[in-house]
C-alpha atoms as a PDB file:
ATOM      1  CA  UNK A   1     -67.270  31.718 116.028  1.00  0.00           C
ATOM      2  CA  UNK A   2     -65.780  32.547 112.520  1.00  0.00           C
ATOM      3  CA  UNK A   3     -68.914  32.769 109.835  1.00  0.00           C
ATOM      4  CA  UNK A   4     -68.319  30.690 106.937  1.00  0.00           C
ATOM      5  CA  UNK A   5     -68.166  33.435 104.484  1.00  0.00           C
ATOM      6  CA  UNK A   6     -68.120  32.648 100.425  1.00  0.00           C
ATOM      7  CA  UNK A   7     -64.478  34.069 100.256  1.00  0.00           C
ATOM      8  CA  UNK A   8     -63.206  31.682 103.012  1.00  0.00           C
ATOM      9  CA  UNK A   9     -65.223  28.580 101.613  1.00  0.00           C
ATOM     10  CA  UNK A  10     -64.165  28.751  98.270  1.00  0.00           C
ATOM     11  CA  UNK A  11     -60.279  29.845  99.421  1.00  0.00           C
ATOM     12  CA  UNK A  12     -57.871  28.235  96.618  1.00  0.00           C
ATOM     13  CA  UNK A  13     -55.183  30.516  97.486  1.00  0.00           C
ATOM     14  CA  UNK A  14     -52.009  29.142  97.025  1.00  0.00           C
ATOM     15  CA  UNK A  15     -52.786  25.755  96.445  1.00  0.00           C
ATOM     16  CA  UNK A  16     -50.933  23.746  93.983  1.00  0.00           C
ATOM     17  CA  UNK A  17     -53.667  22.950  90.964  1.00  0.00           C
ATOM     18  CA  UNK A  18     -52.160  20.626  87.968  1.00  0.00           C
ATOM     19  CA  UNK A  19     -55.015  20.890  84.575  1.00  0.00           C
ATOM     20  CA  UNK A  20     -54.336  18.721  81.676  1.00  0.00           C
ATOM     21  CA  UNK A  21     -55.488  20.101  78.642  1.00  0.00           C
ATOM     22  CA  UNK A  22     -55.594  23.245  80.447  1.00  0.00           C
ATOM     23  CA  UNK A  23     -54.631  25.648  77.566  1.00  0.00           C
ATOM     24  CA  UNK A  24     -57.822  24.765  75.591  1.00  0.00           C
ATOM     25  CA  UNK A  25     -61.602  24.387  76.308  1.00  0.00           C
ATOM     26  CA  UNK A  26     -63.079  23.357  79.290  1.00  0.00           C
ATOM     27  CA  UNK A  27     -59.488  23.255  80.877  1.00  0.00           C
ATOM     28  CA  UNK A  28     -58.621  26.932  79.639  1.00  0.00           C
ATOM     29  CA  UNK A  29     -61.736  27.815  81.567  1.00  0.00           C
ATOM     30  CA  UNK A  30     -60.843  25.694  84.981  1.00  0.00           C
ATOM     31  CA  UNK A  31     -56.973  28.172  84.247  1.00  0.00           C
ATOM     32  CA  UNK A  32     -58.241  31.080  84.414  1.00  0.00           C
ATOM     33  CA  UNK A  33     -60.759  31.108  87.311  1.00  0.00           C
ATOM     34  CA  UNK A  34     -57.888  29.626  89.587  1.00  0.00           C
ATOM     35  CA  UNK A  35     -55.521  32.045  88.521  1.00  0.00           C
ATOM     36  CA  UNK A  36     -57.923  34.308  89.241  1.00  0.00           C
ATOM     37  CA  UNK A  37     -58.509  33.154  92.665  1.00  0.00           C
ATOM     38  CA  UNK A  38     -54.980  32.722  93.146  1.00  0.00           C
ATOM     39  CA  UNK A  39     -53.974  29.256  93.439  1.00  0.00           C
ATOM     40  CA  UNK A  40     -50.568  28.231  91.944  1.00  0.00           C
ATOM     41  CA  UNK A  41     -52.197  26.370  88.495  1.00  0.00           C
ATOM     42  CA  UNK A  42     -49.780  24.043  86.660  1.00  0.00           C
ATOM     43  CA  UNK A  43     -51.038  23.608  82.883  1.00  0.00           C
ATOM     44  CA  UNK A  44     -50.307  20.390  81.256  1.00  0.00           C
ATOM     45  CA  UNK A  45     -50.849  20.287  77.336  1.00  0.00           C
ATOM     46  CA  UNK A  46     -49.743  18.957  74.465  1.00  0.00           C
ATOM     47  CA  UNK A  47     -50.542  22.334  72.198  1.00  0.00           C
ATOM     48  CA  UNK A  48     -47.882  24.429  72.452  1.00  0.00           C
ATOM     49  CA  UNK A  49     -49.130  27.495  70.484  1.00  0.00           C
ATOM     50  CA  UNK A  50     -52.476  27.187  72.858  1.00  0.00           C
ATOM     51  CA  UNK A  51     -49.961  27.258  75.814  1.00  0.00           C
ATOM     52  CA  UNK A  52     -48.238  30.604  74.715  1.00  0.00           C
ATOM     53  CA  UNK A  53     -51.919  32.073  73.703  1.00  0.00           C
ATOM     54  CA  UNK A  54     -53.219  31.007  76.935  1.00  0.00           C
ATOM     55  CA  UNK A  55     -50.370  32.543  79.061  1.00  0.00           C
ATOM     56  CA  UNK A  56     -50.243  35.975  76.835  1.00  0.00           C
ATOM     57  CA  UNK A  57     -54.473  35.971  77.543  1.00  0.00           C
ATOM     58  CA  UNK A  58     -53.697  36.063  81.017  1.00  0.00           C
ATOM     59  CA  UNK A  59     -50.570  38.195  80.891  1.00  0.00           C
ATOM     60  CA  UNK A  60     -47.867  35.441  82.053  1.00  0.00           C
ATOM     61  CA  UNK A  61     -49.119  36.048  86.375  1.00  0.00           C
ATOM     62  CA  UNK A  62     -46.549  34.590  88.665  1.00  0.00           C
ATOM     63  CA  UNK A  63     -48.853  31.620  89.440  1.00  0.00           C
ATOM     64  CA  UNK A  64     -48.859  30.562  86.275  1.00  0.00           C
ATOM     65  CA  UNK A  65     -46.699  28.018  84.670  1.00  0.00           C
ATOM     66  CA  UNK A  66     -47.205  25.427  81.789  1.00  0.00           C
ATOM     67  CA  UNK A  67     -45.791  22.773  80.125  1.00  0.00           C
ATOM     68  CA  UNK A  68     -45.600  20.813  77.120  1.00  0.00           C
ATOM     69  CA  UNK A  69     -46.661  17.520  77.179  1.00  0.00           C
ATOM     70  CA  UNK A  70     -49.052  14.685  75.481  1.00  0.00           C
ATOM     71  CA  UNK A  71     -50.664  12.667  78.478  1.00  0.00           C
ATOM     72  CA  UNK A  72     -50.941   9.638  76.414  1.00  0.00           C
ATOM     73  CA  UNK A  73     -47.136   9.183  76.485  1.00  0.00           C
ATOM     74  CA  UNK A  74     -46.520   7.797  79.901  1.00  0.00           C
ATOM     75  CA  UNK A  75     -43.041   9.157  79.767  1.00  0.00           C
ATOM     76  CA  UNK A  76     -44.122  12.134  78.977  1.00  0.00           C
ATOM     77  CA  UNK A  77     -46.786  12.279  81.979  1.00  0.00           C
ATOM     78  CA  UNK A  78     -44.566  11.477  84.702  1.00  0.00           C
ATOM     79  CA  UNK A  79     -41.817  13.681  83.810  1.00  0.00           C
ATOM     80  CA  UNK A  80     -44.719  16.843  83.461  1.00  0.00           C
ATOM     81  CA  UNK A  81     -45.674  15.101  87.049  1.00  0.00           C
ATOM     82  CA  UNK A  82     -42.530  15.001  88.589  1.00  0.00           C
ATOM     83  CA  UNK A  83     -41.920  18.465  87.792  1.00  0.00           C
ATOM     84  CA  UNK A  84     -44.738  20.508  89.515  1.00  0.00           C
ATOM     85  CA  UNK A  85     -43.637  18.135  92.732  1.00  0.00           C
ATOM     86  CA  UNK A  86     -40.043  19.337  91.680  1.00  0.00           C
ATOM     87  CA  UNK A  87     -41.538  22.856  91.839  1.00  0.00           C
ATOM     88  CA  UNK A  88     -44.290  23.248  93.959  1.00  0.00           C
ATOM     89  CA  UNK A  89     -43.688  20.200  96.618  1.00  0.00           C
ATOM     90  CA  UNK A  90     -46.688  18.843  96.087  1.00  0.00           C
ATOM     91  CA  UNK A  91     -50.479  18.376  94.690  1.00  0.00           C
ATOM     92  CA  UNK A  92     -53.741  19.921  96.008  1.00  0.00           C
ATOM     93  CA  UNK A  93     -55.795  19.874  93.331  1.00  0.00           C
ATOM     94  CA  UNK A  94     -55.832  17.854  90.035  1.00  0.00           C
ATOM     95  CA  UNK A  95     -58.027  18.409  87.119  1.00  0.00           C
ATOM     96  CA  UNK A  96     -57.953  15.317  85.045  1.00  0.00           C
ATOM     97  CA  UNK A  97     -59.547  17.373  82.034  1.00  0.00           C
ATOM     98  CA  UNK A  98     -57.693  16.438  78.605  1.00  0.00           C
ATOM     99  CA  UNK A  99     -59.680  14.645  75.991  1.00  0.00           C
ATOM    100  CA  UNK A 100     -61.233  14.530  72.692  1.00  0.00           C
ATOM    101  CA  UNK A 101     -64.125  13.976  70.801  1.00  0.00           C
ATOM    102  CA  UNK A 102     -65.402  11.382  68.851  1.00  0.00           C
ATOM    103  CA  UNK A 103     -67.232  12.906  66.139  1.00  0.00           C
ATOM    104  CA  UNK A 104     -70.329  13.381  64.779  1.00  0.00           C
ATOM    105  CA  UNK A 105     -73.431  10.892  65.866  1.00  0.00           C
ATOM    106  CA  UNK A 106     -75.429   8.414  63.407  1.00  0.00           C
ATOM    107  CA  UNK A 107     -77.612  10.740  63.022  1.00  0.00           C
ATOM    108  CA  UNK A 108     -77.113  14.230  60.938  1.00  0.00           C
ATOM    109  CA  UNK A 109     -78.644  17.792  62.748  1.00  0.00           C
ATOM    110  CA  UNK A 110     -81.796  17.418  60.421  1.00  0.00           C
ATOM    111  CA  UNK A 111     -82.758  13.911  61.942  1.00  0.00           C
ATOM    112  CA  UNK A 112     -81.764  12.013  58.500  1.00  0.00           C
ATOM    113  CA  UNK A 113     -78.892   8.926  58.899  1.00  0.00           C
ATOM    114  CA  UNK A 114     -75.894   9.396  58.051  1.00  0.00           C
ATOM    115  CA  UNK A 115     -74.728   6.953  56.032  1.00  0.00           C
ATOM    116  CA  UNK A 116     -70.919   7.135  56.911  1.00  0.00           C
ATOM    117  CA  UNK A 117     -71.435   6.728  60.514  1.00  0.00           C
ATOM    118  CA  UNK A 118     -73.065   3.696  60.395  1.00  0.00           C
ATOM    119  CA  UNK A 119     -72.259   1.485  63.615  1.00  0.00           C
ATOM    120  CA  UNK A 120     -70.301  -1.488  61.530  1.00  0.00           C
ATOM    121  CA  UNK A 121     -68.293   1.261  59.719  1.00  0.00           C
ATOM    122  CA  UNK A 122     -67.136   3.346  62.484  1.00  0.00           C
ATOM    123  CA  UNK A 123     -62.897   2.737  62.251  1.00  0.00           C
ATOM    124  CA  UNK A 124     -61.192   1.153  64.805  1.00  0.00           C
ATOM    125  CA  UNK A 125     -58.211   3.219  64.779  1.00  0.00           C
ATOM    126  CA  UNK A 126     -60.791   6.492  66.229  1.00  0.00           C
ATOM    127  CA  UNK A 127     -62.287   4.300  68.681  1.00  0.00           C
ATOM    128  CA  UNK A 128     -58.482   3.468  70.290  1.00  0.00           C
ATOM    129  CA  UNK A 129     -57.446   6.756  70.143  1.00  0.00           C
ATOM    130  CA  UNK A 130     -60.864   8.385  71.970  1.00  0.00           C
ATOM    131  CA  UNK A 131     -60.442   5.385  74.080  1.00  0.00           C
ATOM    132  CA  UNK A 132     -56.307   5.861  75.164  1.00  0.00           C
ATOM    133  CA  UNK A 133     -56.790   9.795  75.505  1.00  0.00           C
ATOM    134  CA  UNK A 134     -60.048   9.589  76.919  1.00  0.00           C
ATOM    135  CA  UNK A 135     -59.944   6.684  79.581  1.00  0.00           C
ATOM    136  CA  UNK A 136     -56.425   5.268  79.284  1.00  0.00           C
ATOM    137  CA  UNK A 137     -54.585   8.738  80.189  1.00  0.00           C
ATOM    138  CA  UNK A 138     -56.941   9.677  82.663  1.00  0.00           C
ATOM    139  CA  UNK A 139     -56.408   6.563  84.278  1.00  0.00           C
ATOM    140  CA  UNK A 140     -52.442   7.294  84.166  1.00  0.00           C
ATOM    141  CA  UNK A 141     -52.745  10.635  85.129  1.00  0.00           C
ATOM    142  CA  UNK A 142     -54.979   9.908  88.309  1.00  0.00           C
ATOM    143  CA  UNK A 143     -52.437   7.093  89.658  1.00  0.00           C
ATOM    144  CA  UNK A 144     -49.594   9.411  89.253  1.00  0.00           C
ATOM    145  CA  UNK A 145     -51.482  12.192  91.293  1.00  0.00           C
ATOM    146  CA  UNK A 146     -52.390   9.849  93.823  1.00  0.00           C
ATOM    147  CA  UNK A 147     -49.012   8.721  94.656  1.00  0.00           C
ATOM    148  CA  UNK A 148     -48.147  12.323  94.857  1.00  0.00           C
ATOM    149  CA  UNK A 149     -51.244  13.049  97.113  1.00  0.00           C
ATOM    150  CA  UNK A 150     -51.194  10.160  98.867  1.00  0.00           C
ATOM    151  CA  UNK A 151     -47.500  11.143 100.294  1.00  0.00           C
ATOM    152  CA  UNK A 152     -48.700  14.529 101.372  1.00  0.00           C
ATOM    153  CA  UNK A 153     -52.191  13.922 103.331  1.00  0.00           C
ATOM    154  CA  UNK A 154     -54.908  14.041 100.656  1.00  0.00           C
ATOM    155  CA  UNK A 155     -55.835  16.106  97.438  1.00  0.00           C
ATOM    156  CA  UNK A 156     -59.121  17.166  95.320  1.00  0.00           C
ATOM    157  CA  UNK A 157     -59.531  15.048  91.601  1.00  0.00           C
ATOM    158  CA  UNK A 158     -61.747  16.240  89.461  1.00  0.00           C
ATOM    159  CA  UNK A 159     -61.946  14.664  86.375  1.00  0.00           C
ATOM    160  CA  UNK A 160     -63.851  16.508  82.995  1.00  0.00           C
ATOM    161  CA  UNK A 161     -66.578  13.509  82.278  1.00  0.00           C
ATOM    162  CA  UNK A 162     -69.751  14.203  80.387  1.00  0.00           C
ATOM    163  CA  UNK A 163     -73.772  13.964  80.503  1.00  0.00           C
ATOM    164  CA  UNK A 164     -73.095  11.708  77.245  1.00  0.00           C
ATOM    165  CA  UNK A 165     -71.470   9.504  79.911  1.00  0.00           C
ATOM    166  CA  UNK A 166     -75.062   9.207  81.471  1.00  0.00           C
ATOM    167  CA  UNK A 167     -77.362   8.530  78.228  1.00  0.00           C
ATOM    168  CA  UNK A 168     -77.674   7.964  74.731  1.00  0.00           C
ATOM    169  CA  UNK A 169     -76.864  10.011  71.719  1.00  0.00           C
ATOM    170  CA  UNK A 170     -77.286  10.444  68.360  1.00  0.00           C
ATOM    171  CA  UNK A 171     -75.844  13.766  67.264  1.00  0.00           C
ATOM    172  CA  UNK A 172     -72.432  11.969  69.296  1.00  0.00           C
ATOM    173  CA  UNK A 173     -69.915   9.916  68.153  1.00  0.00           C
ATOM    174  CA  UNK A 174     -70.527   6.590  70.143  1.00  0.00           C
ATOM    175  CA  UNK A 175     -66.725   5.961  71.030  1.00  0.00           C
ATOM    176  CA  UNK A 176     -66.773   9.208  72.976  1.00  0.00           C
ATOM    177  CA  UNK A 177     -70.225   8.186  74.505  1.00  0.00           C
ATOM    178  CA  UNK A 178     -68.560   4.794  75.681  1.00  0.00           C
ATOM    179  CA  UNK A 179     -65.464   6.525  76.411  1.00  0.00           C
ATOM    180  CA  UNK A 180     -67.559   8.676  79.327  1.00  0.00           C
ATOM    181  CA  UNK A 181     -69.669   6.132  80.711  1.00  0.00           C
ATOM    182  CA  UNK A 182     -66.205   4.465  81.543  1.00  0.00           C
ATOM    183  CA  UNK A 183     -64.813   7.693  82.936  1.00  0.00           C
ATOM    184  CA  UNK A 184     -68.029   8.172  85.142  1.00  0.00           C
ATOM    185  CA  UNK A 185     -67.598   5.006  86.783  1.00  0.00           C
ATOM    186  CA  UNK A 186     -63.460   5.114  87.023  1.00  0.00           C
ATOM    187  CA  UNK A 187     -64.614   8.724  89.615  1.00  0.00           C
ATOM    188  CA  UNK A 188     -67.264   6.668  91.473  1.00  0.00           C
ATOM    189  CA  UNK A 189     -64.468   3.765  91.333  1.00  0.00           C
ATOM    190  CA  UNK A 190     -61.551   5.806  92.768  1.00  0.00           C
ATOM    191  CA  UNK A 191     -63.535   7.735  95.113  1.00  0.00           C
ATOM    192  CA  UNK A 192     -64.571   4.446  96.895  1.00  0.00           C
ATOM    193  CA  UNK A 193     -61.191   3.447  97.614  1.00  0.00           C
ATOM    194  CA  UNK A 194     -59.397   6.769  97.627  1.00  0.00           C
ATOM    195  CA  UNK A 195     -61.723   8.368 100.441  1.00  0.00           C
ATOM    196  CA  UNK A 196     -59.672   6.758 103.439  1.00  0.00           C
ATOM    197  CA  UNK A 197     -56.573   8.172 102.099  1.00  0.00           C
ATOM    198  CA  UNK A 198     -58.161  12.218 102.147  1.00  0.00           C
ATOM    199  CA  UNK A 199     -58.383  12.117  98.695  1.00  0.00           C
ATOM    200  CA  UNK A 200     -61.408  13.236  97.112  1.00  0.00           C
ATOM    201  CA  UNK A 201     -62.736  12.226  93.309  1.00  0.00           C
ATOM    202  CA  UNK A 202     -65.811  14.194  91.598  1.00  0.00           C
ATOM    203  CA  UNK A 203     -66.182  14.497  87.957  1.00  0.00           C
ATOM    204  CA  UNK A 204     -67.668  18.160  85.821  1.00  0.00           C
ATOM    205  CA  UNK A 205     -70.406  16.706  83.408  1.00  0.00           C
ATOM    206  CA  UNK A 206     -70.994  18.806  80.918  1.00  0.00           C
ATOM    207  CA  UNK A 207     -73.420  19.131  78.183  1.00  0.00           C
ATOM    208  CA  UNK A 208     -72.457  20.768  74.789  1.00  0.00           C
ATOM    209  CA  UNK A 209     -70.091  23.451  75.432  1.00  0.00           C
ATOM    210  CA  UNK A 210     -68.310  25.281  72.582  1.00  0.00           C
ATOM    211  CA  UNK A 211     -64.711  24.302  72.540  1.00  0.00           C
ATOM    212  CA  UNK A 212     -61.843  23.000  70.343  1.00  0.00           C
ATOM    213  CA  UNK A 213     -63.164  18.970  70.616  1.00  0.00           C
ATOM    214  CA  UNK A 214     -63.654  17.647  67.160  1.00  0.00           C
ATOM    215  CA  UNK A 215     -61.668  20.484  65.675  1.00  0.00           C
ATOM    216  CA  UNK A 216     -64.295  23.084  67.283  1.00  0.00           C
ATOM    217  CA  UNK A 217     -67.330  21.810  65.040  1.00  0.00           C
ATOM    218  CA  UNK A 218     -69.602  23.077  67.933  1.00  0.00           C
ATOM    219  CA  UNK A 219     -67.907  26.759  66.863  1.00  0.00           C
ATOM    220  CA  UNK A 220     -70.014  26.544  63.244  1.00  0.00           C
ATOM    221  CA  UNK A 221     -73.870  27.757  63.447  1.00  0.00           C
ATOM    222  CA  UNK A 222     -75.328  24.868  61.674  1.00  0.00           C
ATOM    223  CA  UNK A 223     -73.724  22.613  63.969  1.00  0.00           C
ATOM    224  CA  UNK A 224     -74.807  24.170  67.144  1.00  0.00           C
ATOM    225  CA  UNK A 225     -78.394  24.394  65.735  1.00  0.00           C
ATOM    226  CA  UNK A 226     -79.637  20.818  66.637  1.00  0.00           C
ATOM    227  CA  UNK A 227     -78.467  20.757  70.133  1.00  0.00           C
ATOM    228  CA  UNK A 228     -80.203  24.282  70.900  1.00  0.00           C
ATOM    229  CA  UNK A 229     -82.932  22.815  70.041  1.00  0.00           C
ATOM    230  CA  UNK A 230     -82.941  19.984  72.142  1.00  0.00           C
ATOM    231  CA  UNK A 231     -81.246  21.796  75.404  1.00  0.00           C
ATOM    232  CA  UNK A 232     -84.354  23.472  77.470  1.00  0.00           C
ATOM    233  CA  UNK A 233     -82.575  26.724  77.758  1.00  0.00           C
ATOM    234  CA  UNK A 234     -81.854  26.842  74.056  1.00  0.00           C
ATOM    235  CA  UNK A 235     -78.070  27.538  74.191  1.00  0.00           C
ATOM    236  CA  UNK A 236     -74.801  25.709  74.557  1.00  0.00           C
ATOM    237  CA  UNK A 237     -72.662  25.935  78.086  1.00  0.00           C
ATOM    238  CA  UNK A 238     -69.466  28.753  77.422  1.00  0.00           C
ATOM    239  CA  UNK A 239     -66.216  29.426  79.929  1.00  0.00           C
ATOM    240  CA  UNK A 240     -68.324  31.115  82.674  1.00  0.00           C
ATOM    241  CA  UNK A 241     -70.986  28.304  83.131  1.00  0.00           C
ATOM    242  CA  UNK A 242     -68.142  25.719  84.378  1.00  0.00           C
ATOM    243  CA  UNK A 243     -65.906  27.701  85.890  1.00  0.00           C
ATOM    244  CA  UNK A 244     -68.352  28.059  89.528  1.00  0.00           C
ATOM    245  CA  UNK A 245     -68.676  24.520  89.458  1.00  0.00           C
ATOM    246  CA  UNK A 246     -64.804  24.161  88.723  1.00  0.00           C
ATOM    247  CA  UNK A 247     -63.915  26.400  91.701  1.00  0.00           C
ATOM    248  CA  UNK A 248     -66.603  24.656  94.210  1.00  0.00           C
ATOM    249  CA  UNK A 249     -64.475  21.156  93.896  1.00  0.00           C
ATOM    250  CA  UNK A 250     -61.392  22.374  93.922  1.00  0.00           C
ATOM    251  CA  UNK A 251     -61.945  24.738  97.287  1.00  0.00           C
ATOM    252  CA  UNK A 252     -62.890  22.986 100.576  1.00  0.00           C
ATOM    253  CA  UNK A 253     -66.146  23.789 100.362  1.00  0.00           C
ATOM    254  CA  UNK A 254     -66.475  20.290  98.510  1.00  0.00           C
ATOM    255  CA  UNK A 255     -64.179  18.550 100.914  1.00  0.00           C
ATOM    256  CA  UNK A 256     -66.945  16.174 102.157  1.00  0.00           C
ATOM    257  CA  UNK A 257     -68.085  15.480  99.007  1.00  0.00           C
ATOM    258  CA  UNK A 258     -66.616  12.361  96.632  1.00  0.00           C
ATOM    259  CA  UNK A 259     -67.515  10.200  93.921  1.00  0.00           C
ATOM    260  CA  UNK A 260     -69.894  12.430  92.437  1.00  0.00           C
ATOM    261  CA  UNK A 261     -70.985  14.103  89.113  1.00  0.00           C
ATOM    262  CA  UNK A 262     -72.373  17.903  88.768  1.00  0.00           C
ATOM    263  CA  UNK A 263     -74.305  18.435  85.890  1.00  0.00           C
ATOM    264  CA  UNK A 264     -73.678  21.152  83.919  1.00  0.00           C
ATOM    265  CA  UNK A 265     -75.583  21.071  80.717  1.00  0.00           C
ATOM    266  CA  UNK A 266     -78.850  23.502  80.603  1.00  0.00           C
ATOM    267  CA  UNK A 267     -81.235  20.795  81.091  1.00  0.00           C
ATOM    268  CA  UNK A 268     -79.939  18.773  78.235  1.00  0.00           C
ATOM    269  CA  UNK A 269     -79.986  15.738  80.034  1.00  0.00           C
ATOM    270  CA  UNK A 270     -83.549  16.063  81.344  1.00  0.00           C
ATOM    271  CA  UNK A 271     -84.968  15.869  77.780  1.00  0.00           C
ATOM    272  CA  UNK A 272     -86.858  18.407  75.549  1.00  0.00           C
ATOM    273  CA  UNK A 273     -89.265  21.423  75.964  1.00  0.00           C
ATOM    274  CA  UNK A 274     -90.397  23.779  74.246  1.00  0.00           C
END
């Protein structure tokens, strides 16, 4: 009997990984701990000067390649698709991860209103776009994965959703709030009717992390301030507090596993306390 050590459950070694939005953020973080581990990671993003700073980080490895390309064009998508099949053969792993924010909530970090995001005034042009990067593309982007895994016997989706998918906010913008409710339920969705084909569908649900989303406001002290207050362990989630999580669904120790959401947010979605 062969033990079912850690290094042979969580094996990604040479399997083909596609990450959108995988040169910033939460994706950059899903990059580098599968390069690490050796799977064959195809980045998809539309920043090309994140792309070259994300391959010189990790010194341009062999298992690394990247290319330019904004998800929301479907043109663009299935070309950046049809490539890593080109390359690789096939799909193991997809990280449906690129997205953006939807700025600030209605109310400001010292509990006042805030006047200019008042409901009625919130434009309609930011809720489209949130909503077409957020929910369209990932839509797009899972059904041309699972043609591709479909046609080779299965594959791991994991799509980047959020604990603002789960509750109310009010230091969030609501069209990103709506935008992840309808992301949670497009995982539990697809994994329904995906599960007979081997193909598995989980989402990451993070709380506040400090990335790039809404030009990296979460980087700026006074922004952060209000949400370590209200997460239990007093901090926002960095690179190293997704990237177990990240490597659990994409390795077979998750393969029975589908439709569901781990939460990765320091208690932020269990309320306050102390």
């Amino acid at each position: 009997m062969t033990l079912p050590t850690a290094q042979r459950l969580f094996d990604v070694s040479d399997s083909v990984c596609v990450i959108t939005g995988g040169a910033n953020g939460i994706g950059l973080a899903c990059t580098q701990v599968l390069v690490a581990n050796h799977a064959r990671v195809h980045i998809i993003d539309r920043d090309a000067a994140a792309i070259e700073a994300a391959l010189n980080s990790l010194g341009c490895p062999e298992n690394l390649r990247a290319q330019c390309a904004d998800v929301t064009v479907l043109g663009q998508l299935q070309s950046a698709i049809a490539k890593v099949v080109e390359e690789s053969g096939h799909i193991d792993v997809a990280f449906i991860n690129a997205g953006i924010g939807g700025g600030p909530g209605f109310l400001k970090g010292d509990g006042q209103r805030d006047d200019e995001r008042r409901f009625e005034d919130l434009p309609f042009d930011q809720w489209s776009r949130v909503m077409d990067v957020n929910v369209n593309a990932a839509f797009r982007t899972m059904q041309e994965v699972v043609r591709v895994m479909k046609a080779h016997d299965g594959g791991r989706i994991i799509v980047t959703s959020s604990v603002s998918g789960m509750k109310t906010e009010q230091l969030v913008g609501t069209p990103y709030v709506v935008s992840k409710a309808a992301v949670r339920h497009l995982v539990r969705q697809a994994a329904l009717e995906l599960a007979r084909y081997g193909i598995t569908v989980n989402a990451l649900a993070p709380g506040p992390f400090i990335t790039n989303i809404s030009g990296g406001r979460l980087r700026e002290a006074a922004a952060r301030a209000p949400f370590e207050r209200l997460i239990p362990m007093h901090r926002l989630g960095g690179d190293a507090d997704i990237q177990g999580a990240a490597l659990f669904l994409a390795s077979g120790a998750a393969r029975y596993i589908t439709g569901a959401h781990i939460t990765i947010d320091g208690g932020f979605s269990l309320g306050t306390a102390d």
